[in-house]
Protein backbone atom coordinates (compact mmCIF):
# COMPACT_ATOMS: atom_id res chain seq x y z
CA UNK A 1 119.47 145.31 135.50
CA UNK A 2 121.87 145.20 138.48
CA UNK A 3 121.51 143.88 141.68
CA UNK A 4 120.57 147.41 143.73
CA UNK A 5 117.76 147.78 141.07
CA UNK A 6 116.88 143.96 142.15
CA UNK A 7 117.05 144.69 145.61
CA UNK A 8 114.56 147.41 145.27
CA UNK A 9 111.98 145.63 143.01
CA UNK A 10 112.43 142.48 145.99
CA UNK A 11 111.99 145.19 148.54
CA UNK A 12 108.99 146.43 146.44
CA UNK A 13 107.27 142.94 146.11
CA UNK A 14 107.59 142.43 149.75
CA UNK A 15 105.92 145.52 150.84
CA UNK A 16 102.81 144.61 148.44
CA UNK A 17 102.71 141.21 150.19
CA UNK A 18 103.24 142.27 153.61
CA UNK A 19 102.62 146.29 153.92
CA UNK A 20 103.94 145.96 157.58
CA UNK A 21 107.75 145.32 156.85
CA UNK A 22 109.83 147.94 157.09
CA UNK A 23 112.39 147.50 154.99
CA UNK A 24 114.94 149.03 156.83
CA UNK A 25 114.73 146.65 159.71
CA UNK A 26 115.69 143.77 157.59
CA UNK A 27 118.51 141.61 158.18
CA UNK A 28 120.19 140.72 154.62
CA UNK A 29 121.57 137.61 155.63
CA UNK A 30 118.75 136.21 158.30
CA UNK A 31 115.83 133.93 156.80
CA UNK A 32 113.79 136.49 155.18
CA UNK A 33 110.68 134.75 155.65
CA UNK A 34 110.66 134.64 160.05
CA UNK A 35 111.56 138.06 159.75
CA UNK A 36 108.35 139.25 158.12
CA UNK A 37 106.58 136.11 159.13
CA UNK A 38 105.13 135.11 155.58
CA UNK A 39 103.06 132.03 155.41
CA UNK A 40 103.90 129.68 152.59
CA UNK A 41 100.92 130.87 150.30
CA UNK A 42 102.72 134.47 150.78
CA UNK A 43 105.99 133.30 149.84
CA UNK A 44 104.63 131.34 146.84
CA UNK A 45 102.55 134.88 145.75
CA UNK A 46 106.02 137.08 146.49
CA UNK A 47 107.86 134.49 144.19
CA UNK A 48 105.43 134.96 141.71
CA UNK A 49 105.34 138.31 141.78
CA UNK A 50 108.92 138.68 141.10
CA UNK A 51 109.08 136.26 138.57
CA UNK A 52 106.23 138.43 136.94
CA UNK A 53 108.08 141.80 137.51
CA UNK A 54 111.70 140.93 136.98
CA UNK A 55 110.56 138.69 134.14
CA UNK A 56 112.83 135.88 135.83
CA UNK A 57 112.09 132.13 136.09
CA UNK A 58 112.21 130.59 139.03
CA UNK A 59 111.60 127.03 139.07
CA UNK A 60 110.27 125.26 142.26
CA UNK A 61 113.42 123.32 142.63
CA UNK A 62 115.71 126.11 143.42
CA UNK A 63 113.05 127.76 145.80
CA UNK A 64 114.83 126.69 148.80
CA UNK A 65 117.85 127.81 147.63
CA UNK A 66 115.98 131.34 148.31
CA UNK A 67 116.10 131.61 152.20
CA UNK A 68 117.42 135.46 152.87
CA UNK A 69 117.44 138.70 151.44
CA UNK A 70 120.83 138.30 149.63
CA UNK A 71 120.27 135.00 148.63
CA UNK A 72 116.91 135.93 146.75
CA UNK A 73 118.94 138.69 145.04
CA UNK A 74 121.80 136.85 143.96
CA UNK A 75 119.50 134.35 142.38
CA UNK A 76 117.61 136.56 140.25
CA UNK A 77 120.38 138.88 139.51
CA UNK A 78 122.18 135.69 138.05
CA UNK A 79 119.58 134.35 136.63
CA UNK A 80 118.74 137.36 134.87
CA UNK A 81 122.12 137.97 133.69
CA UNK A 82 121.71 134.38 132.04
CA UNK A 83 118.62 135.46 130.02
């Protein structure tokens, strides 16, 4: 797994959770979650989602480590490259 296939499987999740976001209009480096205005029950179900699909953990410590788009994608592409 690399991190375009990551990307896309984020960009997936994200559109299941919030079927407005266009994912084109994202900003990779602004706070992901004021640009598609996810409460924090969302965020927790998008996390969890991810974690199901990419088969990644992602403990509750590191999830404010998560804030954009490339941050979420670096995580999980090194954490699944650690796995």
């Amino acid at each position: 797994m690399n991190a375009t296939v990551i990307r896309a499987v984020v960009l997936s999740t994200l559109r299941e959770i919030a079927p407005e976001v266009d994912p084109g209009s994202l900003r990779a480096d602004r706070p992901l979650r004021r640009q598609v205005d996810l409460d924090s029950m969302d965020w927790l179900n998008f996390l969890l989602a991810l974690h199901a699909k990419l088969k990644v953990e992602i403990p509750e410590s590191d999830y404010a480590r998560l804030v954009t788009l490339d941050d979420v994608v670096s995580y999980l592409d090194e954490a699944a490259q650690r796995q």
